[in-house]
C-alpha atoms as a PDB file:
ATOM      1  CA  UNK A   1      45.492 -19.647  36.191  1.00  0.00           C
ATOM      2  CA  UNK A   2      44.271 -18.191  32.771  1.00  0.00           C
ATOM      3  CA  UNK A   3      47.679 -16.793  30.706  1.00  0.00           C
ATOM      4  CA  UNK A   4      47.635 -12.738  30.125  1.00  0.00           C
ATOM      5  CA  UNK A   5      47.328 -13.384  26.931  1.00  0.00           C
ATOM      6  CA  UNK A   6      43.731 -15.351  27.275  1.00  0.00           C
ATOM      7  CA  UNK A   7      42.867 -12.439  29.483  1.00  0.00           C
ATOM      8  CA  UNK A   8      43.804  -9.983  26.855  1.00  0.00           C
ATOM      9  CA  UNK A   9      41.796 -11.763  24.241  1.00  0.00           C
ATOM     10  CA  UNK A  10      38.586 -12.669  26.688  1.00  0.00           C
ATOM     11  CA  UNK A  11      38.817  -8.927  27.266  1.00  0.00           C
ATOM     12  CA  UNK A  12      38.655  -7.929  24.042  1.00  0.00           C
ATOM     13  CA  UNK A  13      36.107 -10.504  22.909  1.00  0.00           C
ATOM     14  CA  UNK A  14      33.357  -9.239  26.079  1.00  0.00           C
ATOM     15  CA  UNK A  15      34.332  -5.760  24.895  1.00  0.00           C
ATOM     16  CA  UNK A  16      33.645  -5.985  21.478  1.00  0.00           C
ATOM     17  CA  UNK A  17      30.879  -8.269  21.850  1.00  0.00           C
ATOM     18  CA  UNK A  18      29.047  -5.322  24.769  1.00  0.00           C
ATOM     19  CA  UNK A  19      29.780  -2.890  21.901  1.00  0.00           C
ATOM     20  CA  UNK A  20      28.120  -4.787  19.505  1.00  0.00           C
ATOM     21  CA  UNK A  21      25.202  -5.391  21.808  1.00  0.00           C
ATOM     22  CA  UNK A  22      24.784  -1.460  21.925  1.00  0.00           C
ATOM     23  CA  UNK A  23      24.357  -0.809  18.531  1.00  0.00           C
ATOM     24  CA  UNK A  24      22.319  -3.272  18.178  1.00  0.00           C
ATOM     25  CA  UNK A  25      19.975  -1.970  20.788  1.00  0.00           C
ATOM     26  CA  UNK A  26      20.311   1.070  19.348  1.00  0.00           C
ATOM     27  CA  UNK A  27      19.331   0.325  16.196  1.00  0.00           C
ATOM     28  CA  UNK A  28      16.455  -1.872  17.180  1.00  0.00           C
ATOM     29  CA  UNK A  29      15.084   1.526  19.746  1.00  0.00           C
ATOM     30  CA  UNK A  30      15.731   3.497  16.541  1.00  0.00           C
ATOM     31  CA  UNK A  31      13.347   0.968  14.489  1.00  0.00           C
ATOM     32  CA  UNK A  32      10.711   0.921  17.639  1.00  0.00           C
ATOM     33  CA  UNK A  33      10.426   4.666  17.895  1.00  0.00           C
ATOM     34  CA  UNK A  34      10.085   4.968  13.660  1.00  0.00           C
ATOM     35  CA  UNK A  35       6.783   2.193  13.576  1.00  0.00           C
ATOM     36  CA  UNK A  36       5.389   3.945  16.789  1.00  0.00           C
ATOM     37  CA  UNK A  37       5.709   7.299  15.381  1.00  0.00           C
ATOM     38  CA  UNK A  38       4.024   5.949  12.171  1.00  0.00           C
ATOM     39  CA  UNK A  39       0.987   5.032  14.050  1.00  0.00           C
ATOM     40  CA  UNK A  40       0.977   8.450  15.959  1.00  0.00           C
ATOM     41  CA  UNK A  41       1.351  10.846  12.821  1.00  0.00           C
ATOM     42  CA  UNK A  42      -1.791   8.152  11.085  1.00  0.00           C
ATOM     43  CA  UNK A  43      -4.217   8.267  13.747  1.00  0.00           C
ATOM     44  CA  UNK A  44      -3.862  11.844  14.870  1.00  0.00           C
ATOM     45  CA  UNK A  45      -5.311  13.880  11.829  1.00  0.00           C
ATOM     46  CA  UNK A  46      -7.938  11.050  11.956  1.00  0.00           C
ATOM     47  CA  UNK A  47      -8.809  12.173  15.550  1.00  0.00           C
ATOM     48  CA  UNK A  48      -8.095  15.849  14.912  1.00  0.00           C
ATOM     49  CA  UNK A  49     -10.508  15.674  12.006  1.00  0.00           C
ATOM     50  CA  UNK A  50     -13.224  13.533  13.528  1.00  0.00           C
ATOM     51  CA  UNK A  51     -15.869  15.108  13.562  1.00  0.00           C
ATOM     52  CA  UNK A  52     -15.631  16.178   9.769  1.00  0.00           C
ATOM     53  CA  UNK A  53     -14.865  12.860   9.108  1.00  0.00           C
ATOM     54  CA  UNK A  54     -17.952  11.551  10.321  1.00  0.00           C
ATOM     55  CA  UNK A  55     -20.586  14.451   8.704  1.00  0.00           C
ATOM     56  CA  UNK A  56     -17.739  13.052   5.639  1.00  0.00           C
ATOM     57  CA  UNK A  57     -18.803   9.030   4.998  1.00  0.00           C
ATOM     58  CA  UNK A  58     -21.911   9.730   6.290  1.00  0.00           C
ATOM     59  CA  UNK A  59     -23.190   9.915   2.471  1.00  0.00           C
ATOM     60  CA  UNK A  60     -21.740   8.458  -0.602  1.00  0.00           C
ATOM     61  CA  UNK A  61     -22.226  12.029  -2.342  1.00  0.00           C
ATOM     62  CA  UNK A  62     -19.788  13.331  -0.498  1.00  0.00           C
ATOM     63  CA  UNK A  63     -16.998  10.803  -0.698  1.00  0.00           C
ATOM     64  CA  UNK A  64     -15.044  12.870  -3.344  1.00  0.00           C
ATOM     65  CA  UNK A  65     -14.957  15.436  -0.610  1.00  0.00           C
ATOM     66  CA  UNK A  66     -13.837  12.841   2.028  1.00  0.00           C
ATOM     67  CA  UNK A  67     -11.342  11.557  -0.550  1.00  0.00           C
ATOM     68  CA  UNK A  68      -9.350  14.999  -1.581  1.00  0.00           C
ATOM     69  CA  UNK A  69      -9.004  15.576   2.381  1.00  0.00           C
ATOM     70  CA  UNK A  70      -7.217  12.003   2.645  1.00  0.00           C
ATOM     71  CA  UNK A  71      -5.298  12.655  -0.874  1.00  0.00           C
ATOM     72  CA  UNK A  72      -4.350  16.179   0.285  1.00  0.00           C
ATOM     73  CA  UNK A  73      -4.105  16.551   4.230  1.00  0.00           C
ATOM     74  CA  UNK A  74      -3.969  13.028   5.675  1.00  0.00           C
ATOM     75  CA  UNK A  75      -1.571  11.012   3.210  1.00  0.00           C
ATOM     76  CA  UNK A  76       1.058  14.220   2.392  1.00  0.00           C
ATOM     77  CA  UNK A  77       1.319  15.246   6.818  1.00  0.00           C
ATOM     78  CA  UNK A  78       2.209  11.191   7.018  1.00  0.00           C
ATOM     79  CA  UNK A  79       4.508  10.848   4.125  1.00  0.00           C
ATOM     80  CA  UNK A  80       6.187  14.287   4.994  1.00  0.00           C
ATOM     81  CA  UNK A  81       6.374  13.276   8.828  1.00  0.00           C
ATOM     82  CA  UNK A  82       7.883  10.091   8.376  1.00  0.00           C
ATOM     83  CA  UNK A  83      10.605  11.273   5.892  1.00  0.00           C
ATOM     84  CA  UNK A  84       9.295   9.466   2.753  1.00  0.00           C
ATOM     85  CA  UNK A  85       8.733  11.716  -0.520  1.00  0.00           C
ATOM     86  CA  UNK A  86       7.410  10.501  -3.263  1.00  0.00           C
ATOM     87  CA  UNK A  87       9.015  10.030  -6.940  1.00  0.00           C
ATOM     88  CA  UNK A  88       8.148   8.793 -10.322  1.00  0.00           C
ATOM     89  CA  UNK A  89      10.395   6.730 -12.012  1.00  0.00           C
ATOM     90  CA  UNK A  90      11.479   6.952 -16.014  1.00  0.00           C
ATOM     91  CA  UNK A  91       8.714   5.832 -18.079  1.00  0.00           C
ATOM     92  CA  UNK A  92       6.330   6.256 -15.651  1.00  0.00           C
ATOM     93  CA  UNK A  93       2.866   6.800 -17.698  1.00  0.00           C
ATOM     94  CA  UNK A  94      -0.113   9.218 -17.231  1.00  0.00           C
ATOM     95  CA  UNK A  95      -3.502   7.422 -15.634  1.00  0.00           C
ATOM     96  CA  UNK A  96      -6.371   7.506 -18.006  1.00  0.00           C
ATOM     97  CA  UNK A  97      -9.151   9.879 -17.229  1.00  0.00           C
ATOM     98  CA  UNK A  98     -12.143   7.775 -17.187  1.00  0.00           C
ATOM     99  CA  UNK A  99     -12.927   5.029 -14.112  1.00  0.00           C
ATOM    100  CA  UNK A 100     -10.580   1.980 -14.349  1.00  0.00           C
ATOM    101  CA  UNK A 101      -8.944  -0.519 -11.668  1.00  0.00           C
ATOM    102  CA  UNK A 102      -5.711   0.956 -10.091  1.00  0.00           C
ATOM    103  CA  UNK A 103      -3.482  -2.348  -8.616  1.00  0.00           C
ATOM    104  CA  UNK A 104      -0.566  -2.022  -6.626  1.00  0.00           C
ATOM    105  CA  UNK A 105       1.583  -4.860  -5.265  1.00  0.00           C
ATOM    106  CA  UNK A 106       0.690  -4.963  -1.532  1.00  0.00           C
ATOM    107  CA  UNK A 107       3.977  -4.738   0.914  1.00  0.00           C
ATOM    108  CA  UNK A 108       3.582  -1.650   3.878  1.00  0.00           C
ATOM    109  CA  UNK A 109       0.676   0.456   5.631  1.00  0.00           C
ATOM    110  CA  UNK A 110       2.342   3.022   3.285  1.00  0.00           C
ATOM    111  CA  UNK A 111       1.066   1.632  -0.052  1.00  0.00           C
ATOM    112  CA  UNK A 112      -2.089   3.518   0.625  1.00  0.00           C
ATOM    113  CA  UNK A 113      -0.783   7.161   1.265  1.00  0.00           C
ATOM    114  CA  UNK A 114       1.081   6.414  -1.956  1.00  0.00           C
ATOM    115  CA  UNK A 115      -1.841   5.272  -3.966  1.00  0.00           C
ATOM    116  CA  UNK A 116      -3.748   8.479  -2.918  1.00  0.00           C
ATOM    117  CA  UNK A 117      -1.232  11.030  -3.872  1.00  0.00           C
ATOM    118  CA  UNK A 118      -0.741   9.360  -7.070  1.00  0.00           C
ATOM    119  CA  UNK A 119      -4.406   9.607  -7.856  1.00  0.00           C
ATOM    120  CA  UNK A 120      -5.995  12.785  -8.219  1.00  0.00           C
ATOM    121  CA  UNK A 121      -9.264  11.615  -9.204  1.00  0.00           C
ATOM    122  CA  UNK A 122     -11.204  10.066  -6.373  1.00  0.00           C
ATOM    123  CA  UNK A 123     -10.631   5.890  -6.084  1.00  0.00           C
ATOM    124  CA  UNK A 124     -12.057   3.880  -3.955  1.00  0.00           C
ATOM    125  CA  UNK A 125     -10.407   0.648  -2.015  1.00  0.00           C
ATOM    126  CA  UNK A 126     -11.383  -2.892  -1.827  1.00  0.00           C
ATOM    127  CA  UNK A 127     -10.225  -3.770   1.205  1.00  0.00           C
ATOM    128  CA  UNK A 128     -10.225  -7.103   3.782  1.00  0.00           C
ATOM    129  CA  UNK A 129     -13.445  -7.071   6.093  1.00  0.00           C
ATOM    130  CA  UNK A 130     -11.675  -8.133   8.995  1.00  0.00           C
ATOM    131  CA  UNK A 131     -10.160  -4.103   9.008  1.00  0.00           C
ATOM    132  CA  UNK A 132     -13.529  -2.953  10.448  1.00  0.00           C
ATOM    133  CA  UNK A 133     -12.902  -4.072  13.417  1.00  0.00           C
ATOM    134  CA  UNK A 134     -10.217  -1.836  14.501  1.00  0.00           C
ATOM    135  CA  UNK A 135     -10.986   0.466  16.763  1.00  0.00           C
ATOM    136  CA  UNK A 136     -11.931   4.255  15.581  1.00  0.00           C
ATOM    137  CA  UNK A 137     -10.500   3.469  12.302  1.00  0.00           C
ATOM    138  CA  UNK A 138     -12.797   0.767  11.615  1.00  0.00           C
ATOM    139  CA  UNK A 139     -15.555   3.368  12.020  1.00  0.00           C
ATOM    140  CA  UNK A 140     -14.695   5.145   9.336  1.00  0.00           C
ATOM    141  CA  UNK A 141     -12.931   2.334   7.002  1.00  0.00           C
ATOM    142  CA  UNK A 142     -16.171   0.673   6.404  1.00  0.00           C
ATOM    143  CA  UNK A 143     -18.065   3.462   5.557  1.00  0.00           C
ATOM    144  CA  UNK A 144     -15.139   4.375   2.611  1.00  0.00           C
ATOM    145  CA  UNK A 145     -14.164   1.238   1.218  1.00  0.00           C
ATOM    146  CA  UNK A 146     -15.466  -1.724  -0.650  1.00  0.00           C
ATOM    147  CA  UNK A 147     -15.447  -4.498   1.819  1.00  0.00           C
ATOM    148  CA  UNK A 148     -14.768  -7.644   1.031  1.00  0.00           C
ATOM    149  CA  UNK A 149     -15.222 -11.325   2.903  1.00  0.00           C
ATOM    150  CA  UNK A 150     -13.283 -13.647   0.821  1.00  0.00           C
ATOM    151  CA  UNK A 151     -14.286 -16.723   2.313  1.00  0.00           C
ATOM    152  CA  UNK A 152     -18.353 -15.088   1.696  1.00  0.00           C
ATOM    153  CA  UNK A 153     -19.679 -15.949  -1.276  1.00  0.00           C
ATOM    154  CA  UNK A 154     -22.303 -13.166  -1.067  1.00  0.00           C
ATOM    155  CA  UNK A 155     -19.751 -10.719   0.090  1.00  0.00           C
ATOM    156  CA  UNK A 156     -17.879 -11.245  -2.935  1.00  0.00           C
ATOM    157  CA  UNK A 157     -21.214 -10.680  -5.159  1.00  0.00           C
ATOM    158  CA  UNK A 158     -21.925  -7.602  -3.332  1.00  0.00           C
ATOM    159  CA  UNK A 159     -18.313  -5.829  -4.098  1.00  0.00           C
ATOM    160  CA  UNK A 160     -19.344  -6.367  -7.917  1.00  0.00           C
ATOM    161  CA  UNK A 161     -22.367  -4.811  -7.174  1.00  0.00           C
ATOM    162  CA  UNK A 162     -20.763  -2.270  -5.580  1.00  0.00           C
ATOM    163  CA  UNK A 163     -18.146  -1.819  -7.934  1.00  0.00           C
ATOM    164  CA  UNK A 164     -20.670  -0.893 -10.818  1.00  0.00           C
ATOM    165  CA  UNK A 165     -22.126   1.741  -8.096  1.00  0.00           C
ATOM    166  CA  UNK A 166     -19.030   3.500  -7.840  1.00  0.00           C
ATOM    167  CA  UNK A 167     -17.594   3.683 -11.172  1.00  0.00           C
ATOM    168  CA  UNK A 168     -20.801   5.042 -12.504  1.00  0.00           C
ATOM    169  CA  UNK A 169     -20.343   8.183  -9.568  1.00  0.00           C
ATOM    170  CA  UNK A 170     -17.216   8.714 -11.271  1.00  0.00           C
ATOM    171  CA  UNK A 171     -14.561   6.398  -8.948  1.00  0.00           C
ATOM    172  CA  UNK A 172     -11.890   4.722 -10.291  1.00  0.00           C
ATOM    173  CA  UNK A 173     -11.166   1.423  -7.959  1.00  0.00           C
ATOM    174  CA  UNK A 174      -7.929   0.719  -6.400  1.00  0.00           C
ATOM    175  CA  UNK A 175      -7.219  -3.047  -5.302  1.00  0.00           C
ATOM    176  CA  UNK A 176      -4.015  -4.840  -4.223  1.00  0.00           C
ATOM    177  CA  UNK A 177      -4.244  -8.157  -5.730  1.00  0.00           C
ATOM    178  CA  UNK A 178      -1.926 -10.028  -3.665  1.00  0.00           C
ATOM    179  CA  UNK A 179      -4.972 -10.042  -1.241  1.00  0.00           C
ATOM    180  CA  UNK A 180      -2.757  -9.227   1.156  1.00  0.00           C
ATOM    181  CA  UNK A 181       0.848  -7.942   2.548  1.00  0.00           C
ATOM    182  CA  UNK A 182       3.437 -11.302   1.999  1.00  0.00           C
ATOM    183  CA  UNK A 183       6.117 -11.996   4.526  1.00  0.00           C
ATOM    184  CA  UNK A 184       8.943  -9.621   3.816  1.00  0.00           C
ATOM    185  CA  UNK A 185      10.736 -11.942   2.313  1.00  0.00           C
ATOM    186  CA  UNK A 186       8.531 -12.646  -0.710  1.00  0.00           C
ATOM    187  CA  UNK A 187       9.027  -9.922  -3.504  1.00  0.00           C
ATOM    188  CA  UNK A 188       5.529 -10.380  -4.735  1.00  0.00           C
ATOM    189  CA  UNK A 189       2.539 -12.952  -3.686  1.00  0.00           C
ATOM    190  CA  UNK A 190       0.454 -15.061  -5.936  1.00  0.00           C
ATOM    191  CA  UNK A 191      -2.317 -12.370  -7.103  1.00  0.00           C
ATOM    192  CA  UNK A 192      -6.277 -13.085  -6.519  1.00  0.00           C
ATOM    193  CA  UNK A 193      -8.878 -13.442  -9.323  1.00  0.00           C
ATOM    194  CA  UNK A 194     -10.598 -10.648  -8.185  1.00  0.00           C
ATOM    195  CA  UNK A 195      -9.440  -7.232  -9.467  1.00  0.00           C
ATOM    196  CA  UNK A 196      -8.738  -9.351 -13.172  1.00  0.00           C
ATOM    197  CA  UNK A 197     -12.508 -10.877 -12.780  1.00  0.00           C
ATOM    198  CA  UNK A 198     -13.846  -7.300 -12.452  1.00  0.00           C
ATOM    199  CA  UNK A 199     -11.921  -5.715 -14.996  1.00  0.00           C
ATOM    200  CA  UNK A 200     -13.734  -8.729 -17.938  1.00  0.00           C
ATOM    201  CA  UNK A 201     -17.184  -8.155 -15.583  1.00  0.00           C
ATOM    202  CA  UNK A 202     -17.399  -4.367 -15.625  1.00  0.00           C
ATOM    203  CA  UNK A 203     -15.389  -3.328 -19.013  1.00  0.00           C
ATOM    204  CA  UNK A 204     -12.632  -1.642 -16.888  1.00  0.00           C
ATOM    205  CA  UNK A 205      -9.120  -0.744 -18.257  1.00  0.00           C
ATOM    206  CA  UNK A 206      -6.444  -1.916 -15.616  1.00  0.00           C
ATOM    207  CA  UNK A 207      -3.814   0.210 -14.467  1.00  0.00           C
ATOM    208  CA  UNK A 208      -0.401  -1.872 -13.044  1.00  0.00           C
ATOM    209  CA  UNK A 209       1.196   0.790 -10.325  1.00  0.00           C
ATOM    210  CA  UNK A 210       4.621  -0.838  -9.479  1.00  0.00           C
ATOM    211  CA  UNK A 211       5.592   0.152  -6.046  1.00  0.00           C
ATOM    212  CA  UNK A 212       9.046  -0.472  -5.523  1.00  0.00           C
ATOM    213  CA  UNK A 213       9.978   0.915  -2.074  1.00  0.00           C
ATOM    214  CA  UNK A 214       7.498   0.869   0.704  1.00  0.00           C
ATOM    215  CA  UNK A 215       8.203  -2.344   1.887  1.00  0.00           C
ATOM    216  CA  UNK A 216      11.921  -1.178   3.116  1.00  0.00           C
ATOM    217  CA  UNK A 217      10.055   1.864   4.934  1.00  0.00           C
ATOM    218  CA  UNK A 218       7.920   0.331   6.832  1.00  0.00           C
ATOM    219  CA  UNK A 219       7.009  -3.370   6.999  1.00  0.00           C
ATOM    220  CA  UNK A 220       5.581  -5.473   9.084  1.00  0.00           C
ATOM    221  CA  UNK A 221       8.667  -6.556  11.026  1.00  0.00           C
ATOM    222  CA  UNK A 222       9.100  -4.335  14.040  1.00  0.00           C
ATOM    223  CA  UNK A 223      12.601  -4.133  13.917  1.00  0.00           C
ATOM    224  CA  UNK A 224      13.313  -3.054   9.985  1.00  0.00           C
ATOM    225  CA  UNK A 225      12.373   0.491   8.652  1.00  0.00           C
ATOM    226  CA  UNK A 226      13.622   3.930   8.369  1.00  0.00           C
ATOM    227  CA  UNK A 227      13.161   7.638   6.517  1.00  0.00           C
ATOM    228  CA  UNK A 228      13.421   7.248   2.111  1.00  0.00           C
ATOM    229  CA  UNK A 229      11.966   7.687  -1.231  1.00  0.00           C
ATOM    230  CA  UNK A 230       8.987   5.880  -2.372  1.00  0.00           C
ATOM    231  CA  UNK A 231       9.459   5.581  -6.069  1.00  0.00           C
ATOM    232  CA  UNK A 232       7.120   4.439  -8.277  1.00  0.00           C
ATOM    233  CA  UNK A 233       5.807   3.525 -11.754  1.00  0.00           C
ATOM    234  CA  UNK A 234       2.670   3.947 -13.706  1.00  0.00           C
ATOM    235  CA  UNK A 235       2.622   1.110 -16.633  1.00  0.00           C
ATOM    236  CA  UNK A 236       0.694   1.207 -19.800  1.00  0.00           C
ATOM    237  CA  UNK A 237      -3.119   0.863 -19.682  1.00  0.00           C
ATOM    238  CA  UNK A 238      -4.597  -2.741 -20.815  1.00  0.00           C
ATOM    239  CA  UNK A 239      -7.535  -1.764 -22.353  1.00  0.00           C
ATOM    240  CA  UNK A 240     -10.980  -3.580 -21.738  1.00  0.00           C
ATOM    241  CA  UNK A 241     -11.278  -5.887 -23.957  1.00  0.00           C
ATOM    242  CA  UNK A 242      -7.757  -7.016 -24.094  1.00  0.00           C
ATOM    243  CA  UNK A 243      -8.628 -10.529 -22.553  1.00  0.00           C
ATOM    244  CA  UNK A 244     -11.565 -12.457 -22.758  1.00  0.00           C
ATOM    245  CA  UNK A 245     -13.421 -13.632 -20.320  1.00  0.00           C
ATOM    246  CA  UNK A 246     -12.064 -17.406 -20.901  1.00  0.00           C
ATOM    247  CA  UNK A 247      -8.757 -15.688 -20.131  1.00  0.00           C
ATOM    248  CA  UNK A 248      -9.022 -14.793 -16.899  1.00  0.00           C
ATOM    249  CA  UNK A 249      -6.050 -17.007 -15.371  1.00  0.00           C
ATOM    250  CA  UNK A 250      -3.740 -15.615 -18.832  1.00  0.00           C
ATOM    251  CA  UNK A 251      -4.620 -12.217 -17.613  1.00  0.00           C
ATOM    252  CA  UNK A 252      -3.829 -12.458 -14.352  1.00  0.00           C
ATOM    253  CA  UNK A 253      -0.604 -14.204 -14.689  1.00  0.00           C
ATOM    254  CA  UNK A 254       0.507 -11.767 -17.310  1.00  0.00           C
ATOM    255  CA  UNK A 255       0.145  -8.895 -15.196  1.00  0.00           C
ATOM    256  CA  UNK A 256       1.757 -10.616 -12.456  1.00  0.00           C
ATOM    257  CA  UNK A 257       4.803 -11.435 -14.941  1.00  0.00           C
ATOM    258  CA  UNK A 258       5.002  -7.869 -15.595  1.00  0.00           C
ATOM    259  CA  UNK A 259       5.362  -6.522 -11.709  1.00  0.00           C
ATOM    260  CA  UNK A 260       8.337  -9.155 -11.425  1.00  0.00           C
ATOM    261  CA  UNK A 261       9.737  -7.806 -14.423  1.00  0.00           C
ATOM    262  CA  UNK A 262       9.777  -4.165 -13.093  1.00  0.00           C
ATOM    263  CA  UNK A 263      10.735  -5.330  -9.701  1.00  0.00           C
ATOM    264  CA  UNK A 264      13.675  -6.953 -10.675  1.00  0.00           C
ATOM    265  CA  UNK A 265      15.470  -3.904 -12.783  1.00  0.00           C
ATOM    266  CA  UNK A 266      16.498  -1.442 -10.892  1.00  0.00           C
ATOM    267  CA  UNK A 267      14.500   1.968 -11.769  1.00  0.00           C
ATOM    268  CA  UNK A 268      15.360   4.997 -12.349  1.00  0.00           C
ATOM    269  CA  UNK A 269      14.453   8.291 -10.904  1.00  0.00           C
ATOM    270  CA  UNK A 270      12.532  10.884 -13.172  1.00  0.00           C
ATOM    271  CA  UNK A 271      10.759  13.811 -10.919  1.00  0.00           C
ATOM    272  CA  UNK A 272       8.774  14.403  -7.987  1.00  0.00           C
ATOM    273  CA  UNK A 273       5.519  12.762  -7.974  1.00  0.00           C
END
């Protein structure tokens, strides 16, 4: 038969090991609950707001109207309901007041609230294509943002066309230039040609926005995420006609260099955003 002293330590094994087991579940409920209420608190205004929305992206004239609603009711009720204000960081520049290309490293569903209450002045996305075919929101995601079909030649020469549209209303354009949101894992993905490609194209000034916290807020793995601050940093404008157009791989690299820089230091905090 077993000693009392096996027992003792079998017993206290199971119990710590049950214990552990708890918190764990816990934890992982606690993580489950925070990415379901995310989608909740993001597609109720939408539904609320509907049928503005729709009278809304029904014309590009009235996008800047359709934009201050998502910069001033939809993106604040989200960030506010899901515990994550935003600050900027020291150093953090002002954005230039004429159109230019806004990019952001790509790493949470929340880099787009935070892109819209950093901007005052109305932007407009470049997004994947693929997007429109979510339900409801794909209604209305097509009808405010650049689409783009990467592996579509033409749909690539359309978003230049595009592009040229909206800057002349006025719009500033906001692209993520990883192309994409990495694995968690990666601090920051290889970027595309295409925000860099526009900027030599068009004559437009690009703006780096280093987002430093969105990923640990909420990701794309179910079981990570929680309530914080979203800092972030505005970094000097390049000026058009900073690279040439033979330099468009020197360009983009350099910018890239620049976001690792930032996201390896440590910020720190300056004021509310």
């Amino acid at each position: 038969m077993p000693s009392a002293n096996f027992r003792l330590h079998s017993y206290k094994n199971l119990k710590s090991y049950t214990f552990e087991s708890v918190l764990r579940f816990i934890k992982n409920s606690g993580y489950i609950i925070y990415k379901v209420w995310f989608y909740v608190v993001t597609a109720l205004p939408v539904l609320v707001f509907s049928p503005l929305l729709l009278i809304g992206v029904s014309s590009r004239k009235t996008y800047p109207l359709v934009y201050w609603c998502a910069r001033s009711i939809w993106a604040p009720f989200i960030l506010f309901m899901m515990g994550t204000p935003i600050r900027k960081v020291l150093g953090s520049e002002k954005l230039p007041n004429t159109p230019a290309i806004m990019v952001m490293n790509h790493t949470s569903m929340l880099d787009v609230m935070l892109m819209l209450r950093i901007c005052k002045k109305p932007v407009v996305f470049v997004g994947k294509a693929e997007l429109q075919r979510i339900w409801i929101f794909g209604f209305f995601y097509k009808r405010a943002v650049i689409m783009v079909d990467r592996s579509n030649k033409e749909s690539r020469k359309q978003v230049y066309q595009s592009v040229q549209e909206r800057v002349k209303n006025g719009a500033s354009i906001a692209i993520y230039p990883e192309g994409g949101v990495p694995d968690s894992s990666v601090m920051l993905d290889r970027f595309k040609n295409g925000a860099f490609s526009m900027s030599l194209t068009h004559g437009l000034p690009i703006v780096p926005i280093i987002n430093y916290d969105c990923k640990k807020r909420i990701n794309w793995d179910f079981y990570h995420g929680g309530p914080g601050v979203l800092r972030y940093k505005i970094m000097p404008t390049i000026k058009a006609g900073t690279y040439s157009k033979n330099e468009l791989e020197k360009f983009r690299e350099d910018v890239r260099a620049l976001f690792i820089e930032e996201l390896t230091n440590e910020p720190v905090m300056n004021s509310r955003g």
